[in-house]
C-alpha atoms as a PDB file:
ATOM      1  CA  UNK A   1     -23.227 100.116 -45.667  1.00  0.00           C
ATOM      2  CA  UNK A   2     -20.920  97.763 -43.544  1.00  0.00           C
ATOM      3  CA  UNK A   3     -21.867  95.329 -41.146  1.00  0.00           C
ATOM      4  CA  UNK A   4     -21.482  97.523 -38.089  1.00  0.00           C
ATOM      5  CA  UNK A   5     -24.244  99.621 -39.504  1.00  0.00           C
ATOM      6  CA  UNK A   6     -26.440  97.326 -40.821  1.00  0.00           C
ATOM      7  CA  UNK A   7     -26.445  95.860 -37.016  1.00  0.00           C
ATOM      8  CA  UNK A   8     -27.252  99.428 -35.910  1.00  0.00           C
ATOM      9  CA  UNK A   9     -30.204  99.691 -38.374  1.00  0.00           C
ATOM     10  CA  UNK A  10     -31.379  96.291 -37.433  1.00  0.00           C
ATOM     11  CA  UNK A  11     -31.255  97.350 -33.621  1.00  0.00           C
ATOM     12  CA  UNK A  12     -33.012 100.676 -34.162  1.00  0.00           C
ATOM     13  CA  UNK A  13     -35.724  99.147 -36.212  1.00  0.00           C
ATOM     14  CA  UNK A  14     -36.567  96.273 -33.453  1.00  0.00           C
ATOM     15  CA  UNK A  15     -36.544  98.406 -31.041  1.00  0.00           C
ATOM     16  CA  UNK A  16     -38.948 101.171 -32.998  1.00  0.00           C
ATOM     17  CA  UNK A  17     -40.581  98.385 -34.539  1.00  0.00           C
ATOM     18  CA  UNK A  18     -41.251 100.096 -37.316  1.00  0.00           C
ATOM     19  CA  UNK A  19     -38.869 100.848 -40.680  1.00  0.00           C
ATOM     20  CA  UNK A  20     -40.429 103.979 -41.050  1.00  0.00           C
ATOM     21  CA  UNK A  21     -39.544 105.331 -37.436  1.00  0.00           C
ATOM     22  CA  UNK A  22     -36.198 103.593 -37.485  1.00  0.00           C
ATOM     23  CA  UNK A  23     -35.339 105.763 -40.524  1.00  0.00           C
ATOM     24  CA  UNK A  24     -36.547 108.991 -38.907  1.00  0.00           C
ATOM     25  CA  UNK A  25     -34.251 108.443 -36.140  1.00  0.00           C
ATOM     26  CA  UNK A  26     -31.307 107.258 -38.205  1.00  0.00           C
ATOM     27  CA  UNK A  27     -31.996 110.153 -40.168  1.00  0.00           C
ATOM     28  CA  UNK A  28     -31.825 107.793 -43.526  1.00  0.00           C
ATOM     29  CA  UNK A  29     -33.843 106.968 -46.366  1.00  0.00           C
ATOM     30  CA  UNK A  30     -36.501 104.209 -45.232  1.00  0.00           C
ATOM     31  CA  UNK A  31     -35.238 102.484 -48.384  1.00  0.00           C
ATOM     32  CA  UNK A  32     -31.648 102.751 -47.339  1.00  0.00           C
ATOM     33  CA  UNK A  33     -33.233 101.055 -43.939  1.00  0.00           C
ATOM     34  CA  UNK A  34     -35.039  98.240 -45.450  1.00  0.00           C
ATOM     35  CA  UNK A  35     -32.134  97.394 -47.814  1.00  0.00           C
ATOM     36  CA  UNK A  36     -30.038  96.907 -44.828  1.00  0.00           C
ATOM     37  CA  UNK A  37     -31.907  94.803 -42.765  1.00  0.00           C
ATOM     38  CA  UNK A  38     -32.332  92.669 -45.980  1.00  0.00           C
ATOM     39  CA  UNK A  39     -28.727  92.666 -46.410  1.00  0.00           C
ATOM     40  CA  UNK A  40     -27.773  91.673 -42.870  1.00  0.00           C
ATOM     41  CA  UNK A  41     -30.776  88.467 -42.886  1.00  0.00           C
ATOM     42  CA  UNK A  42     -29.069  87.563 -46.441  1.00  0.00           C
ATOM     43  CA  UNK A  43     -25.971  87.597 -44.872  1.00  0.00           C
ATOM     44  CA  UNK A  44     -27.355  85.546 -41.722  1.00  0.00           C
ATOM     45  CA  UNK A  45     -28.768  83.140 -43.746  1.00  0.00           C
ATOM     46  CA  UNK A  46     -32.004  83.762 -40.923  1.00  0.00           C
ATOM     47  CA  UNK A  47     -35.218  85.975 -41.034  1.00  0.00           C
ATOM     48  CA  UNK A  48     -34.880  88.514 -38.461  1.00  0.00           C
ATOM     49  CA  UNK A  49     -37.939  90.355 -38.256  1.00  0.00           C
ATOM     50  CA  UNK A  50     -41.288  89.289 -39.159  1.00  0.00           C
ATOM     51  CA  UNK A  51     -42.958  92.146 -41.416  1.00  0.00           C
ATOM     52  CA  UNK A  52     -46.937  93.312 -41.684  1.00  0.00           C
ATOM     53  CA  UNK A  53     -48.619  96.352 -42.528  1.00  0.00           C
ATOM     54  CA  UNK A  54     -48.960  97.723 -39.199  1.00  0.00           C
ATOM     55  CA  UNK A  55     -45.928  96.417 -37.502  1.00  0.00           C
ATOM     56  CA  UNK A  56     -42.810  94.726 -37.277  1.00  0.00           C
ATOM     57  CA  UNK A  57     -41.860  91.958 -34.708  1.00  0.00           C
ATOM     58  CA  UNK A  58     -38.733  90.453 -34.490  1.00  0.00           C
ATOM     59  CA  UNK A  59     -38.524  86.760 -34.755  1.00  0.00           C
ATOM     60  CA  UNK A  60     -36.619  83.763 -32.273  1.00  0.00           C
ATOM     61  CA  UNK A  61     -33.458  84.379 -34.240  1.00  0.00           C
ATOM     62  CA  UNK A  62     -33.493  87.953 -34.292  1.00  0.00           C
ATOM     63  CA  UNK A  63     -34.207  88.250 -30.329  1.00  0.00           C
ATOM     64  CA  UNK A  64     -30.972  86.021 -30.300  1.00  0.00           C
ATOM     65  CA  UNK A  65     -28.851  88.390 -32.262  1.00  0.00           C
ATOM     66  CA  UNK A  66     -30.237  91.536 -30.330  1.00  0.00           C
ATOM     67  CA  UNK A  67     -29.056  90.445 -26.908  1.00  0.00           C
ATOM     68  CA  UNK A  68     -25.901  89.572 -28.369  1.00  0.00           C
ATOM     69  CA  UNK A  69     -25.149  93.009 -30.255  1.00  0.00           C
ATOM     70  CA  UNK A  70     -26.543  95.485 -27.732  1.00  0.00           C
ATOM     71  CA  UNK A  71     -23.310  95.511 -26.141  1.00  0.00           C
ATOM     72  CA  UNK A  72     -21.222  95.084 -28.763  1.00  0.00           C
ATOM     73  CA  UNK A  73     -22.486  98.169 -30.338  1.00  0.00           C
ATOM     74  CA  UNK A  74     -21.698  99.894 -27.038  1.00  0.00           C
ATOM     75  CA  UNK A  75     -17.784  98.404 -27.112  1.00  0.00           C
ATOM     76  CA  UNK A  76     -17.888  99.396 -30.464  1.00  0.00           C
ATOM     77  CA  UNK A  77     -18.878 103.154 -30.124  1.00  0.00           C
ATOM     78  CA  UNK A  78     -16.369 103.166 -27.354  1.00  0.00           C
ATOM     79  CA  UNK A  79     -13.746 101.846 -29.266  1.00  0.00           C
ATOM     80  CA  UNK A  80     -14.716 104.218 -32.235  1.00  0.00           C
ATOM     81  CA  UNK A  81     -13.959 107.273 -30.069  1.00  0.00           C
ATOM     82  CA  UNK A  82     -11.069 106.082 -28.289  1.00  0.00           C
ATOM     83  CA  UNK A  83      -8.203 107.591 -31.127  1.00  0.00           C
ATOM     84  CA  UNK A  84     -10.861 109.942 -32.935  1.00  0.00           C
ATOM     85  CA  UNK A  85      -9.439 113.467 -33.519  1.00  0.00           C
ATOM     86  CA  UNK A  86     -13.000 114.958 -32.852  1.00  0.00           C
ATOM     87  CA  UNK A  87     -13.392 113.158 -29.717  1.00  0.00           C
ATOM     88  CA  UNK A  88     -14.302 116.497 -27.838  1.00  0.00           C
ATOM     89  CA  UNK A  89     -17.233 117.136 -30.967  1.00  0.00           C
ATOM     90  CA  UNK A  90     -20.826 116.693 -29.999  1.00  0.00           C
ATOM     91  CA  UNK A  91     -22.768 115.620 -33.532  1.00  0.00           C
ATOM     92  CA  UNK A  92     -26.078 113.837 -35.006  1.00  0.00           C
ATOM     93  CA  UNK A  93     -29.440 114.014 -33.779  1.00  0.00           C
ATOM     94  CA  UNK A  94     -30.355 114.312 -29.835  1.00  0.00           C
ATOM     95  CA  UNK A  95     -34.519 113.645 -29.699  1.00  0.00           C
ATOM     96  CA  UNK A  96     -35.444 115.120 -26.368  1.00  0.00           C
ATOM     97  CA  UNK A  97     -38.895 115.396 -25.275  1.00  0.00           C
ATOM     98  CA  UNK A  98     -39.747 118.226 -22.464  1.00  0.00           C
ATOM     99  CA  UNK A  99     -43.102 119.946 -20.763  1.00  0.00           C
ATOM    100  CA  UNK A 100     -44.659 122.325 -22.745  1.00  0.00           C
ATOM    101  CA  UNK A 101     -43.482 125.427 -20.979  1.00  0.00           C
ATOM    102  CA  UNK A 102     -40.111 124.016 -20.440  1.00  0.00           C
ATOM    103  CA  UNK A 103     -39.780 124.077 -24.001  1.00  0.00           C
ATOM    104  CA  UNK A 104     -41.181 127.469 -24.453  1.00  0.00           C
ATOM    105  CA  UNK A 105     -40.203 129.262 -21.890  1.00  0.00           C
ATOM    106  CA  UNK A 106     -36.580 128.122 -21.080  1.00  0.00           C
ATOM    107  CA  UNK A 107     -34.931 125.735 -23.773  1.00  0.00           C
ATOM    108  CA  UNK A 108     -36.340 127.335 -27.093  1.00  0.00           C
ATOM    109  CA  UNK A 109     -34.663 130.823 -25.950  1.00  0.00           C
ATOM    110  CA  UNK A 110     -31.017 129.893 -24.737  1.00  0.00           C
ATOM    111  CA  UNK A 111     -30.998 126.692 -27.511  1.00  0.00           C
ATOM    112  CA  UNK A 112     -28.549 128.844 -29.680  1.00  0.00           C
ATOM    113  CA  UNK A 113     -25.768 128.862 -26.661  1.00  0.00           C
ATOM    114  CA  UNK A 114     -26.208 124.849 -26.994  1.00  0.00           C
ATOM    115  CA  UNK A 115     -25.836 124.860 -30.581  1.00  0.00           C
ATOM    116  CA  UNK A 116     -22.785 127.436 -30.763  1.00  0.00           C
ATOM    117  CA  UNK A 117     -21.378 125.401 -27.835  1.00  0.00           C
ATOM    118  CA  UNK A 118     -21.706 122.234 -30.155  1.00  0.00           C
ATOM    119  CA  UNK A 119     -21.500 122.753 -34.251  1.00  0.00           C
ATOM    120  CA  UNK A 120     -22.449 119.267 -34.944  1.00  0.00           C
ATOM    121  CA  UNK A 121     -25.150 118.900 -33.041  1.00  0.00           C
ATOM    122  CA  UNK A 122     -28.906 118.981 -34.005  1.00  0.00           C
ATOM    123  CA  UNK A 123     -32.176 118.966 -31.450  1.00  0.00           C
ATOM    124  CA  UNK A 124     -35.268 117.298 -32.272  1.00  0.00           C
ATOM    125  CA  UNK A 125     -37.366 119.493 -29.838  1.00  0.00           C
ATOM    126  CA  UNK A 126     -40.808 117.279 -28.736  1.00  0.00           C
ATOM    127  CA  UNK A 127     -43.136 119.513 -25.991  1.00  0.00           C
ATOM    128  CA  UNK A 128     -45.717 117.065 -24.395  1.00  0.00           C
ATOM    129  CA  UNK A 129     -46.808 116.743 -20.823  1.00  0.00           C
ATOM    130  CA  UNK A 130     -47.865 112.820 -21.020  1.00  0.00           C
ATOM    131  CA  UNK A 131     -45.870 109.778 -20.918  1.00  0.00           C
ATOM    132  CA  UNK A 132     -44.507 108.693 -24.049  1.00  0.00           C
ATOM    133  CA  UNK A 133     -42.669 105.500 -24.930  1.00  0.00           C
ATOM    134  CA  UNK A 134     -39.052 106.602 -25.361  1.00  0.00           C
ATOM    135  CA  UNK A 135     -37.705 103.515 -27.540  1.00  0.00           C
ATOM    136  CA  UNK A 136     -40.868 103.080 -29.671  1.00  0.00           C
ATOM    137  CA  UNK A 137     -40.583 107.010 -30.816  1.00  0.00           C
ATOM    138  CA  UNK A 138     -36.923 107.475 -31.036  1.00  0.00           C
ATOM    139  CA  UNK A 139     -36.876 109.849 -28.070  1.00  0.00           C
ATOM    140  CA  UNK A 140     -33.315 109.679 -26.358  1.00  0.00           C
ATOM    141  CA  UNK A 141     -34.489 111.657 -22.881  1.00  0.00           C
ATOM    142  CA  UNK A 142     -37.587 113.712 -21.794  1.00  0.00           C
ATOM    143  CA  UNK A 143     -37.339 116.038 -18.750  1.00  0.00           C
ATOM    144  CA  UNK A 144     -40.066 115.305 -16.306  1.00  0.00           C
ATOM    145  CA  UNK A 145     -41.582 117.548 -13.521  1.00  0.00           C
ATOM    146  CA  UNK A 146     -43.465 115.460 -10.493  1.00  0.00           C
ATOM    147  CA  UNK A 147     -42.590 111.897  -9.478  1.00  0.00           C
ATOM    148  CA  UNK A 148     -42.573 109.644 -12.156  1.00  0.00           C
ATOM    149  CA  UNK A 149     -44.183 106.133 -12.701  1.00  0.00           C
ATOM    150  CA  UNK A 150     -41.958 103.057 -12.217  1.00  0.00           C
ATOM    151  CA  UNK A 151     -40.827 102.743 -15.855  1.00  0.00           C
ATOM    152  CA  UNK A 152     -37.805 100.677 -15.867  1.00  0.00           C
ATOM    153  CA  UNK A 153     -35.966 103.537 -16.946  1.00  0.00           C
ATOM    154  CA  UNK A 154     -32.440 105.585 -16.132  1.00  0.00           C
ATOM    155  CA  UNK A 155     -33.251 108.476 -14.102  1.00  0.00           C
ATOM    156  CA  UNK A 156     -31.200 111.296 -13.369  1.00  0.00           C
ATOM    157  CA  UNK A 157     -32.644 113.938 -10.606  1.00  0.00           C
ATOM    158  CA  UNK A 158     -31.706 117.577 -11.472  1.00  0.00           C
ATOM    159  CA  UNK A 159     -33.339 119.293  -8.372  1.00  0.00           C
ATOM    160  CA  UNK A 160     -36.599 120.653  -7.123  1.00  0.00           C
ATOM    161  CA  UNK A 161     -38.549 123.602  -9.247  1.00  0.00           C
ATOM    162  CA  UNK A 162     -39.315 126.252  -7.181  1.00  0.00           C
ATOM    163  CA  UNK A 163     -43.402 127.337  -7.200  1.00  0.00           C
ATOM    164  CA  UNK A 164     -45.379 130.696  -6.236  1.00  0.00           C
ATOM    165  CA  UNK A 165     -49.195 131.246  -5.672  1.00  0.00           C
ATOM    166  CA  UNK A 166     -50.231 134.024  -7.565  1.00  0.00           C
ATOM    167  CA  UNK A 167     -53.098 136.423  -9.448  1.00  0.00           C
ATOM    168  CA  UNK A 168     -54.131 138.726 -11.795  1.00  0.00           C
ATOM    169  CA  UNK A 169     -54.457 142.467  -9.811  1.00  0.00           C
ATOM    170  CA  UNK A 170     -58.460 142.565 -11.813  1.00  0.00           C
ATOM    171  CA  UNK A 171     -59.000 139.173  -9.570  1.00  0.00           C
ATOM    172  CA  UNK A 172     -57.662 140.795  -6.401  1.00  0.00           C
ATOM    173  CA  UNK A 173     -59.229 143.946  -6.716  1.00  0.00           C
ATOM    174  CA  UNK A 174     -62.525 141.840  -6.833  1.00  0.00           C
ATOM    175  CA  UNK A 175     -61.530 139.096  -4.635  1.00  0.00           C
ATOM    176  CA  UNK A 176     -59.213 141.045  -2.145  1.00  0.00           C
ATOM    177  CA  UNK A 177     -55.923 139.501  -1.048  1.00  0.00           C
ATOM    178  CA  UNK A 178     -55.838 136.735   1.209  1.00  0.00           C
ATOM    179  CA  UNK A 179     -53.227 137.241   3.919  1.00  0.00           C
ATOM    180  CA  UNK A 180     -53.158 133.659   5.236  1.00  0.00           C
ATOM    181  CA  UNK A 181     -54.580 130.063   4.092  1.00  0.00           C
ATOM    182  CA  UNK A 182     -57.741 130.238   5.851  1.00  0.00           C
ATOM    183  CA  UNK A 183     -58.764 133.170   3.975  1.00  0.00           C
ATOM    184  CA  UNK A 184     -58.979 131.130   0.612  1.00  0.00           C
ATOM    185  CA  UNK A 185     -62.031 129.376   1.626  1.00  0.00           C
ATOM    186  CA  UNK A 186     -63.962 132.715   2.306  1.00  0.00           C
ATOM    187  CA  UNK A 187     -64.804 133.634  -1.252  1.00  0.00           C
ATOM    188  CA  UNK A 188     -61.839 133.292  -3.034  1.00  0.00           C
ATOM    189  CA  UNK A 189     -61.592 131.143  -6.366  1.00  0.00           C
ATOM    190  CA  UNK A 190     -58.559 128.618  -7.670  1.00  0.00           C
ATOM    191  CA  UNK A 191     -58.271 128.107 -11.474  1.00  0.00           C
ATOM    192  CA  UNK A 192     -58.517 123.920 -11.165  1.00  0.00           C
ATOM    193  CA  UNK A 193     -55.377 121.910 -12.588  1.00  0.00           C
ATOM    194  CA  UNK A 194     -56.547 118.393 -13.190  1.00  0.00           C
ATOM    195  CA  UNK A 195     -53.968 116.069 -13.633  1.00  0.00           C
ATOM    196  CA  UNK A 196     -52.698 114.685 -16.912  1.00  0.00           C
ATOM    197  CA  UNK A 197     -52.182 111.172 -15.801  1.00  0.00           C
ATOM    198  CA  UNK A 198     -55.191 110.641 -13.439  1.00  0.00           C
ATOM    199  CA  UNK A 199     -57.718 113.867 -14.899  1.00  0.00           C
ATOM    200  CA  UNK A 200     -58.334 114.248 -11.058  1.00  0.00           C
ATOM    201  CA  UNK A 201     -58.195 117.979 -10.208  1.00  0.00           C
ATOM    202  CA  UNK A 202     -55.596 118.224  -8.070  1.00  0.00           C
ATOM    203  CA  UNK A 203     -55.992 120.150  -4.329  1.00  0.00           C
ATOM    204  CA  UNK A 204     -54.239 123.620  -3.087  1.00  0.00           C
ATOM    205  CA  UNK A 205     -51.302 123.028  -0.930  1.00  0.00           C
ATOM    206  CA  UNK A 206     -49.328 124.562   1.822  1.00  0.00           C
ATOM    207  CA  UNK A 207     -45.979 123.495   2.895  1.00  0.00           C
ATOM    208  CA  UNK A 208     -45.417 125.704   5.515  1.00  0.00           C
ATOM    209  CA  UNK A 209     -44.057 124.666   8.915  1.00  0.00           C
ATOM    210  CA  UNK A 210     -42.185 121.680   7.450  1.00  0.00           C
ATOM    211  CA  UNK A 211     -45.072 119.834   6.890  1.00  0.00           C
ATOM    212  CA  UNK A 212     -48.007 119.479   3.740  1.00  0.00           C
ATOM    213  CA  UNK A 213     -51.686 120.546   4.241  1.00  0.00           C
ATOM    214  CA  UNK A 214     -53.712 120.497   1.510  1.00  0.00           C
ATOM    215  CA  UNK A 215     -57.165 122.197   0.629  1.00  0.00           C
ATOM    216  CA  UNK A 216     -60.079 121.819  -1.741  1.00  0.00           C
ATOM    217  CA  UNK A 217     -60.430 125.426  -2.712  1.00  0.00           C
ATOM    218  CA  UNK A 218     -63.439 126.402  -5.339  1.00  0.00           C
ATOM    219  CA  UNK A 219     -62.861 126.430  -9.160  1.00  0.00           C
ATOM    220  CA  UNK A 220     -65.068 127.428 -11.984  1.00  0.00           C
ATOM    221  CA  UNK A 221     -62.722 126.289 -14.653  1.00  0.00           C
ATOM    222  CA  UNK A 222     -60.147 123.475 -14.831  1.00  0.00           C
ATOM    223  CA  UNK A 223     -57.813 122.734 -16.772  1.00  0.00           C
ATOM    224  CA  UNK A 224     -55.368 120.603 -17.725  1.00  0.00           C
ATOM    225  CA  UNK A 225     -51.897 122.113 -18.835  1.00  0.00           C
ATOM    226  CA  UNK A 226     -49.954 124.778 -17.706  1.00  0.00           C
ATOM    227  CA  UNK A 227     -50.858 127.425 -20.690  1.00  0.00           C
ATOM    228  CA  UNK A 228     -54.046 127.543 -20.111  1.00  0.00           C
ATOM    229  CA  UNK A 229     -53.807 127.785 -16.411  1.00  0.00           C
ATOM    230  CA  UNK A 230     -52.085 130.996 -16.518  1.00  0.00           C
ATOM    231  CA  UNK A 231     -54.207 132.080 -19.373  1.00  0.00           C
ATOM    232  CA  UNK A 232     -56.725 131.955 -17.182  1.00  0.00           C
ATOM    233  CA  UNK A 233     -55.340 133.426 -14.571  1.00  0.00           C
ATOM    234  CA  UNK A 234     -54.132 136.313 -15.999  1.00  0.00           C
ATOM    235  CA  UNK A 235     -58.174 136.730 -17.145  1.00  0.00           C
ATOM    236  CA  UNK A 236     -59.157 136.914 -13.332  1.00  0.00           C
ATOM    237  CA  UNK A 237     -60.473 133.531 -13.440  1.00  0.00           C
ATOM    238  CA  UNK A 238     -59.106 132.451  -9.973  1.00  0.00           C
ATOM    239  CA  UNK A 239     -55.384 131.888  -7.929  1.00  0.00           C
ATOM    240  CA  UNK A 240     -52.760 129.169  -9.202  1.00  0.00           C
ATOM    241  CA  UNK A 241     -49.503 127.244  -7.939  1.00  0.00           C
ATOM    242  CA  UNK A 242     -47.556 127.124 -10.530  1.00  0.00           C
ATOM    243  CA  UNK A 243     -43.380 126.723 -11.235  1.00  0.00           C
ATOM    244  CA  UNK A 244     -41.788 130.256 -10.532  1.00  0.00           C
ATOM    245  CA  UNK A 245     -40.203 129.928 -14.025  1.00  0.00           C
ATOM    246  CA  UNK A 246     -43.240 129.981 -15.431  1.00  0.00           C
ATOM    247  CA  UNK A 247     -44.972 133.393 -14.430  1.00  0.00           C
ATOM    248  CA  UNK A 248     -41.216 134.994 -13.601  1.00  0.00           C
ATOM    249  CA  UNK A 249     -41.654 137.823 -16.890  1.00  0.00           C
ATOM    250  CA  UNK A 250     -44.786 137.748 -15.706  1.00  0.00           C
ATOM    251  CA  UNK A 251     -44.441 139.271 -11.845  1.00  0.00           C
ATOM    252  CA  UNK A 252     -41.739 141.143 -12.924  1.00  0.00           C
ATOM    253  CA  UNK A 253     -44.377 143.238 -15.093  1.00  0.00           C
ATOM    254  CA  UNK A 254     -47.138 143.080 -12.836  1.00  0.00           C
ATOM    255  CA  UNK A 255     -49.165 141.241 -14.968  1.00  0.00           C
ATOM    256  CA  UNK A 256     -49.414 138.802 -11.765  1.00  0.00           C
ATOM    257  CA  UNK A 257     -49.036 139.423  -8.204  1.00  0.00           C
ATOM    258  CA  UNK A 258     -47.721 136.743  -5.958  1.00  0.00           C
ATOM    259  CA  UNK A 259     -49.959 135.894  -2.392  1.00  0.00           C
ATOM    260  CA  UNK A 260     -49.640 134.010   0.732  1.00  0.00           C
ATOM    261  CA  UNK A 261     -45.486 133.654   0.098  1.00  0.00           C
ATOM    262  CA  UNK A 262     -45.311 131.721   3.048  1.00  0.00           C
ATOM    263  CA  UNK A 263     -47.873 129.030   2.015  1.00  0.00           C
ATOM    264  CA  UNK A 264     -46.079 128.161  -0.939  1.00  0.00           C
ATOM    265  CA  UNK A 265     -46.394 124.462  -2.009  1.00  0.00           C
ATOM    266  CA  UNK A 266     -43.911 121.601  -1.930  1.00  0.00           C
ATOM    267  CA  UNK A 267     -41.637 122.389  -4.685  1.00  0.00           C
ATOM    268  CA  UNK A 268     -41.578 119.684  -7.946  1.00  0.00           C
ATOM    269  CA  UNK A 269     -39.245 117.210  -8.105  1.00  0.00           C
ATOM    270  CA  UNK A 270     -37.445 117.466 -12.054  1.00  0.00           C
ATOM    271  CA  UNK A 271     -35.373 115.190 -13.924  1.00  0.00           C
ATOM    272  CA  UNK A 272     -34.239 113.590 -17.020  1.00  0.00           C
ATOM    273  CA  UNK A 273     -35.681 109.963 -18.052  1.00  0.00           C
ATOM    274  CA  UNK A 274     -33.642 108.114 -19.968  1.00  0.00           C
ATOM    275  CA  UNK A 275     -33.134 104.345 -21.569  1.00  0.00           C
ATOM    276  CA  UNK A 276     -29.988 102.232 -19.914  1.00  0.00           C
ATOM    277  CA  UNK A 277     -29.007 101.739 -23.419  1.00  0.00           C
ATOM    278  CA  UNK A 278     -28.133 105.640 -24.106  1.00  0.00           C
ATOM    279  CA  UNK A 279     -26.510 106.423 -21.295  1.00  0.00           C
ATOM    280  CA  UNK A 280     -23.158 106.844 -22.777  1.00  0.00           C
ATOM    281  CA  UNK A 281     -24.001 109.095 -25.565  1.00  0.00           C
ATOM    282  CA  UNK A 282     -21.956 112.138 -26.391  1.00  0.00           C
ATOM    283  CA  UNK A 283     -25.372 114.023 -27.248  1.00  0.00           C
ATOM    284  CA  UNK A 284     -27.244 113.344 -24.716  1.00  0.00           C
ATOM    285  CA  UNK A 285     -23.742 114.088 -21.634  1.00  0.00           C
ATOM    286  CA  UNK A 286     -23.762 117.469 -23.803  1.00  0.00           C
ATOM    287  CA  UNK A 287     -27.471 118.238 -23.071  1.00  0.00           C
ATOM    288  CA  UNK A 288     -28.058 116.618 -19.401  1.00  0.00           C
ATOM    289  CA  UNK A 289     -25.121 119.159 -18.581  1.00  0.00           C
ATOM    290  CA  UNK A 290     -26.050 122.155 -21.028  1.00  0.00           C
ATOM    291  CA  UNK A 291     -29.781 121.847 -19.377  1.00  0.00           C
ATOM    292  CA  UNK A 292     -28.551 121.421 -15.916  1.00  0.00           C
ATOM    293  CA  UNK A 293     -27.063 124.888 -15.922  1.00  0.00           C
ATOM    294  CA  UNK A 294     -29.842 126.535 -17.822  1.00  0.00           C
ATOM    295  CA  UNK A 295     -32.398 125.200 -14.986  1.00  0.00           C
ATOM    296  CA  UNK A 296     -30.515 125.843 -12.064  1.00  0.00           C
ATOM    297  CA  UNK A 297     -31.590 129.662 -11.033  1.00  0.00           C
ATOM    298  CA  UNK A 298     -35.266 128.275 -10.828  1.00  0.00           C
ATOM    299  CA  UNK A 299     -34.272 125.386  -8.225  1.00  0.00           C
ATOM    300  CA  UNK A 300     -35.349 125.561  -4.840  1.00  0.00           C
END
């Protein structure tokens, strides 16, 4: 391994802070990893990490030589693409974390086109709907729906998703079919959707007119991701907002029905989260662009 790697290893491993992680996301053997960063403090003449069983911390020294070599690394991948014959070719490993139905219901299904598109390329596909620490678990990007916390981190909008209210026909046959927003607090039920970052149940809204109401309408079940909220749904447990992608198959077959279309709620802001550090990879250009097309009949 030449010095230019062994810089990269060292860099991926203080940022993960782990050898084991490092090596996952290097795609390398975690001896091949450890022998490097031995290598390169040999070399140094200087201890650059400080090692325990649960973690790894990089020392005085080593904070020095990671401030210098973050942007050399970036000239450097420049440079190394500059004169390449395969300049065009997308390859390695893009980690991408996305929403659970995002992955399901639109990436999963058209991720072939991506991979045809690109030969070289390979996804590490992570579905979660909480924030996750992008450096410390090798993620290069997650897709986020709603506004997201102050992070320090790149953000690239892609639009606004598009959501319906809808129901099973067994709940409206029970319930009847409310014809305007009123009618929803005259014996009509909402399946609760309590939010992953706060666990408050979050209220029924209208933006109709231009402007936001909201409305506590009742539940008898809450939940907190967006399986089980149509799940329970399509069981005649009570109405839902919900992303248009979502339930789309699911209207078409009648399965759901869609009410009060002109109380829909604000549509959900969407877009990619990403460190400063990666935004000049290859990989992750090929998939900001690739997923930008695949999302765009579901924008408002």
């Amino acid at each position: 391994m030449d010095k230019l790697d062994q810089y990269r290893v060292f860099v991926q491993v203080a940022d993960m802070g782990s050898f084991i992680r490092a090596a996952h996301a290097l795609d390398l053997p975690r001896a091949s990893v450890s022998a490097a960063v031995q290598q390169l403090e040999a070399g140094m003449g200087a201890r650059l990490l400080h090692r325990t069983t649960r973690a790894v911390h990089v020392t005085t020294d080593g904070a020095q030589l990671l401030e210098r070599l973050r942007p050399l690394l970036t000239e450097a991948d420049d440079i190394d693409q500059l004169f390449r014959a395969q300049q065009r070719q997308v390859s390695g490993r893009l980690n991408v974390d996305v929403p659970s139905r995002i992955a399901r219901r639109l990436i999963a299904p058209a991720l072939p086109t991506l991979l045809r598109r690109h030969p070289m390329l390979r996804v590490g596909l992570g579905s979660t709907d909480r924030s996750i620490d992008l450096v410390q678990e090798g993620v290069d990007c997650v897709v986020r729906v709603g506004s997201p916390a102050s992070s320090g981190l790149a953000l690239r909008p892609i639009g606004r998703l598009a959501l319906v209210n809808c129901a099973s026909p067994a709940y409206l046959r029970e319930h009847g079919t409310p014809q305007r927003l009123e009618d929803l607090a005259e014996g009509h039920l909402a399946v609760g959707y309590a939010s992953p970052a706060t666990g408050r149940e979050l209220p029924w809204e209208s933006a109709a007119a231009g402007s936001v109401r909201t409305l506590a309408v009742p539940s008898r079940v809450v939940v907190n991701n967006a399986e089980s909220c149509i799940a329970c749904c399509l069981a005649g447990l009570g109405l839902i907002q919900i992303p248009r992608f979502d339930v789309l198959p699911l209207l078409q077959a009648g399965e759901l029905v869609e009410v009060l279309p002109d109380d829909r709620a604000p549509p959900m802001d969407i877009a990619f989260l990403y460190p400063h550090r990666r935004q000049r990879s290859r990989r992750l250009l090929a998939f900001v662009e690739w997923f930008e097309e695949l999302v765009q009949p579901h924008l408002e």
